[in-house]
C-alpha atoms as a PDB file:
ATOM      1  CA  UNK A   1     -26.523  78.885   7.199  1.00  0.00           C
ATOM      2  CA  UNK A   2     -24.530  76.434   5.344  1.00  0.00           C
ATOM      3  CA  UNK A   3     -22.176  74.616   7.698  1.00  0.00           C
ATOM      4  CA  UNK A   4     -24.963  74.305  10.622  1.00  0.00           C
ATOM      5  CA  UNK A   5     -27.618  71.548  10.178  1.00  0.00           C
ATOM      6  CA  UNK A   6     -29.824  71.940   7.613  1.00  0.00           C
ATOM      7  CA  UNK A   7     -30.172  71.671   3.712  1.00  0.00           C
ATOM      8  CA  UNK A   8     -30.637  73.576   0.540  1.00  0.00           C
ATOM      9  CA  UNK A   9     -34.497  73.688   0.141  1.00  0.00           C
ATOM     10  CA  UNK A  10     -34.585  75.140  -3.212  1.00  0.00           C
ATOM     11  CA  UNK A  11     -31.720  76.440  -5.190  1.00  0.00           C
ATOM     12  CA  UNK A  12     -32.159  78.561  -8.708  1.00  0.00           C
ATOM     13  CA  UNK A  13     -29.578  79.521 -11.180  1.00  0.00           C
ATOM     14  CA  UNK A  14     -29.010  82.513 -12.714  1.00  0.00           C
ATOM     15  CA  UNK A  15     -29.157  83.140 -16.494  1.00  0.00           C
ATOM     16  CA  UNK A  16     -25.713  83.481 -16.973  1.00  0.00           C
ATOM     17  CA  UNK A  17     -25.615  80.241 -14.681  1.00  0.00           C
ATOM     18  CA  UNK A  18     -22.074  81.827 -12.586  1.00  0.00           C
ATOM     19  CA  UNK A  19     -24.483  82.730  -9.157  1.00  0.00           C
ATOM     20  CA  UNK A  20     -27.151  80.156  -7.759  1.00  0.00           C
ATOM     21  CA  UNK A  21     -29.472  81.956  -5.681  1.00  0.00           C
ATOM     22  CA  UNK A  22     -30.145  79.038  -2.536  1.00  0.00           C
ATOM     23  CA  UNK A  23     -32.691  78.663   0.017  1.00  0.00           C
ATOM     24  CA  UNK A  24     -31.363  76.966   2.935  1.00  0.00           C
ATOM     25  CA  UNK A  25     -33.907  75.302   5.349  1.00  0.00           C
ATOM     26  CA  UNK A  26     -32.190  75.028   8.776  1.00  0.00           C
ATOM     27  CA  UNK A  27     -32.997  73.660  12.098  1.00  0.00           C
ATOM     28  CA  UNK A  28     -36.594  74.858  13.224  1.00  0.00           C
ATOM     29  CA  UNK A  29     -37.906  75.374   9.535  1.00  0.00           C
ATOM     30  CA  UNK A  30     -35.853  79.102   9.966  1.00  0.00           C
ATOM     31  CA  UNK A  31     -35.499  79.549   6.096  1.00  0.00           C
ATOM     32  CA  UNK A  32     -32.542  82.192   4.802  1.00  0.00           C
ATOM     33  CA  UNK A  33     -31.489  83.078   1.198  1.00  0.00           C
ATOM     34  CA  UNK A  34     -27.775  83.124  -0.122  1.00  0.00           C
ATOM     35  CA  UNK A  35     -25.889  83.612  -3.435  1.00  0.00           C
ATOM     36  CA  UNK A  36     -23.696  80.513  -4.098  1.00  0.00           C
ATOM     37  CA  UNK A  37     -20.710  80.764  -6.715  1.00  0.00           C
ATOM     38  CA  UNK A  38     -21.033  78.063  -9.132  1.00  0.00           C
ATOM     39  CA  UNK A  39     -17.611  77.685  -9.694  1.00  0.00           C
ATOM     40  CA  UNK A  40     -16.538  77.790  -6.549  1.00  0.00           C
ATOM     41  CA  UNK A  41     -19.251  77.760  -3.881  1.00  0.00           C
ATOM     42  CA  UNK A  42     -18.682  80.880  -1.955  1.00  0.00           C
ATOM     43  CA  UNK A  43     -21.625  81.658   0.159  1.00  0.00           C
ATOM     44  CA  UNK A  44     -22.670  85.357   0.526  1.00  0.00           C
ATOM     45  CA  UNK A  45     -25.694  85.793   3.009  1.00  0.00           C
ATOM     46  CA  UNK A  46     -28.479  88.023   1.956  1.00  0.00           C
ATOM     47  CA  UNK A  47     -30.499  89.619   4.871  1.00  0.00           C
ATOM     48  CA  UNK A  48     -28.255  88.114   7.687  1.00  0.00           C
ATOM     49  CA  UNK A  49     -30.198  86.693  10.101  1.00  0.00           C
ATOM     50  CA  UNK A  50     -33.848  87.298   8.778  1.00  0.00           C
ATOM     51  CA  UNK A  51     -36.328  84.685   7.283  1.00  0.00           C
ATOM     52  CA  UNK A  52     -36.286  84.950   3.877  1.00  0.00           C
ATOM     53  CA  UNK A  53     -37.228  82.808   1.054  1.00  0.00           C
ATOM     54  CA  UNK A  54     -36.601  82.630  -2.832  1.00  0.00           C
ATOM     55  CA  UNK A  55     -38.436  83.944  -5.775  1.00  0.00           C
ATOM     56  CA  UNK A  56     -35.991  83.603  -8.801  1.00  0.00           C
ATOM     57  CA  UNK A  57     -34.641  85.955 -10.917  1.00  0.00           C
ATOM     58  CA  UNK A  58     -34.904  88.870 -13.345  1.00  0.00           C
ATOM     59  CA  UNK A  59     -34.133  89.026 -16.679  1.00  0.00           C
ATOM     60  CA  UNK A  60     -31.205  91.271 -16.177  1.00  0.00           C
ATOM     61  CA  UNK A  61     -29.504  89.246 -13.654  1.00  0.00           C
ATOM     62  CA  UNK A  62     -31.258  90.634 -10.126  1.00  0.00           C
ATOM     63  CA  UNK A  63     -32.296  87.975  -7.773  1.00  0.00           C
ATOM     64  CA  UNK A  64     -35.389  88.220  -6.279  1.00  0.00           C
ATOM     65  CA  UNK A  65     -36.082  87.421  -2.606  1.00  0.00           C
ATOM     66  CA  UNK A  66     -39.063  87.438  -0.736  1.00  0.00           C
ATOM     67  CA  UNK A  67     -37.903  88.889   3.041  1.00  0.00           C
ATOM     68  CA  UNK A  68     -40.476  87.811   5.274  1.00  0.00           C
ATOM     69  CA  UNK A  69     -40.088  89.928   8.862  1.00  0.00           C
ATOM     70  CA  UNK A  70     -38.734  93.480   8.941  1.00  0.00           C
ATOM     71  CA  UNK A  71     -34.868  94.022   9.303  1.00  0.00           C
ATOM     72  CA  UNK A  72     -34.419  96.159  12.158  1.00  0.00           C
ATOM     73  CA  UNK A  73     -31.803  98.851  13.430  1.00  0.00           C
ATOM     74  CA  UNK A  74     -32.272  99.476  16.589  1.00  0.00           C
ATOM     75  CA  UNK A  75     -35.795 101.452  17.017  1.00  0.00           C
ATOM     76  CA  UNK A  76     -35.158 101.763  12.915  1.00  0.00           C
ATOM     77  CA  UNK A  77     -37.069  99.509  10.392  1.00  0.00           C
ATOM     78  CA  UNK A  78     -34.306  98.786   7.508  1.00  0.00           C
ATOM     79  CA  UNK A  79     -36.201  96.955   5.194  1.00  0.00           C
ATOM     80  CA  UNK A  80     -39.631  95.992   5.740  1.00  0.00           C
ATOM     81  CA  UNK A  81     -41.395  92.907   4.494  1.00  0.00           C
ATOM     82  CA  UNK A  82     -41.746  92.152   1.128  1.00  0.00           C
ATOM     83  CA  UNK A  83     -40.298  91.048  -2.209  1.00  0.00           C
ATOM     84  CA  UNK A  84     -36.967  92.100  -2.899  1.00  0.00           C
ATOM     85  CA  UNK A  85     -34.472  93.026  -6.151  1.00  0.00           C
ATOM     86  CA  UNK A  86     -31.260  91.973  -4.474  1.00  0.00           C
ATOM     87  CA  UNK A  87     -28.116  92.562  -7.083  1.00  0.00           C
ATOM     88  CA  UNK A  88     -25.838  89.606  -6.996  1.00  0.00           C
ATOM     89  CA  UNK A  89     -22.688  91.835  -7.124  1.00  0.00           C
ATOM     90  CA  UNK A  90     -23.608  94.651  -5.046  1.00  0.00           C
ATOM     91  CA  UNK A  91     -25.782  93.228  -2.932  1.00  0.00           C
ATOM     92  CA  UNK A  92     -27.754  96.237  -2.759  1.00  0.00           C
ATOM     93  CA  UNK A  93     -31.614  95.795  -2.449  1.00  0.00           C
ATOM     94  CA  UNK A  94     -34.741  98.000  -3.678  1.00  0.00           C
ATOM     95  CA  UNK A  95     -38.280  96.752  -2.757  1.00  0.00           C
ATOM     96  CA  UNK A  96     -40.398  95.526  -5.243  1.00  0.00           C
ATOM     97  CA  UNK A  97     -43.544  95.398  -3.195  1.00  0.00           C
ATOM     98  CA  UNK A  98     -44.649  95.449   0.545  1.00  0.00           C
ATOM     99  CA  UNK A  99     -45.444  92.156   2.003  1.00  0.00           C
ATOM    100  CA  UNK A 100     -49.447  92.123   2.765  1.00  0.00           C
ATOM    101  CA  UNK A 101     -50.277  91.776   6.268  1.00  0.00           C
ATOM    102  CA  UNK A 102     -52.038  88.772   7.738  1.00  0.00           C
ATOM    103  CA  UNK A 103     -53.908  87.931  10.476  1.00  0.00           C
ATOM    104  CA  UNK A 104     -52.778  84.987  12.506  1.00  0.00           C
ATOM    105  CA  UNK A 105     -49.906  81.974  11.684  1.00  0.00           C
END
């Protein structure tokens, strides 16, 4: 998270160029994905806590974010791996497509 040691590893902006949608590498090579206000920097987590990494965006203003271990809720799998349509205002997500699974590292 911004704040903690670290730095922005790729950041993309959105059409309309008001949200930047940030991947911040921290400590450990743990990588997270946040919306950043252009105009004023507010930082909004998306999938607090869980490695994610960015795609880009839509044409209609929807980030996309690829989550890369399943959110859990208890014995409950929240969202599962895969690519994400995350809506900058909302922040609510729909699953694009399932992550494959691999073998190994």
């Amino acid at each position: 998270m911004p704040g903690r040691r670290g730095w922005w590893r790729r950041v993309v902006a959105a059409m309309d160029r008001k949200t930047l949608l940030g991947q911040w590498s921290g400590e450990c090579e743990a990588q997270s994905t946040y919306f950043v206000s252009a105009a004023g920097g507010r930082v909004r987590a998306i999938f607090r806590r869980h490695e994610s990494t960015v795609v880009g965006w839509t044409v209609d203003g929807q980030a996309l974010v690829r989550l890369n271990e399943a959110v859990w809720r208890g014995n409950t799998e929240v969202f599962g791996p895969g690519v994400y349509r995350v809506d900058p205002l909302t922040l609510a997500v729909h699953r694009l497509r399932e992550k494959p699974a691999r073998n190994g590292c």
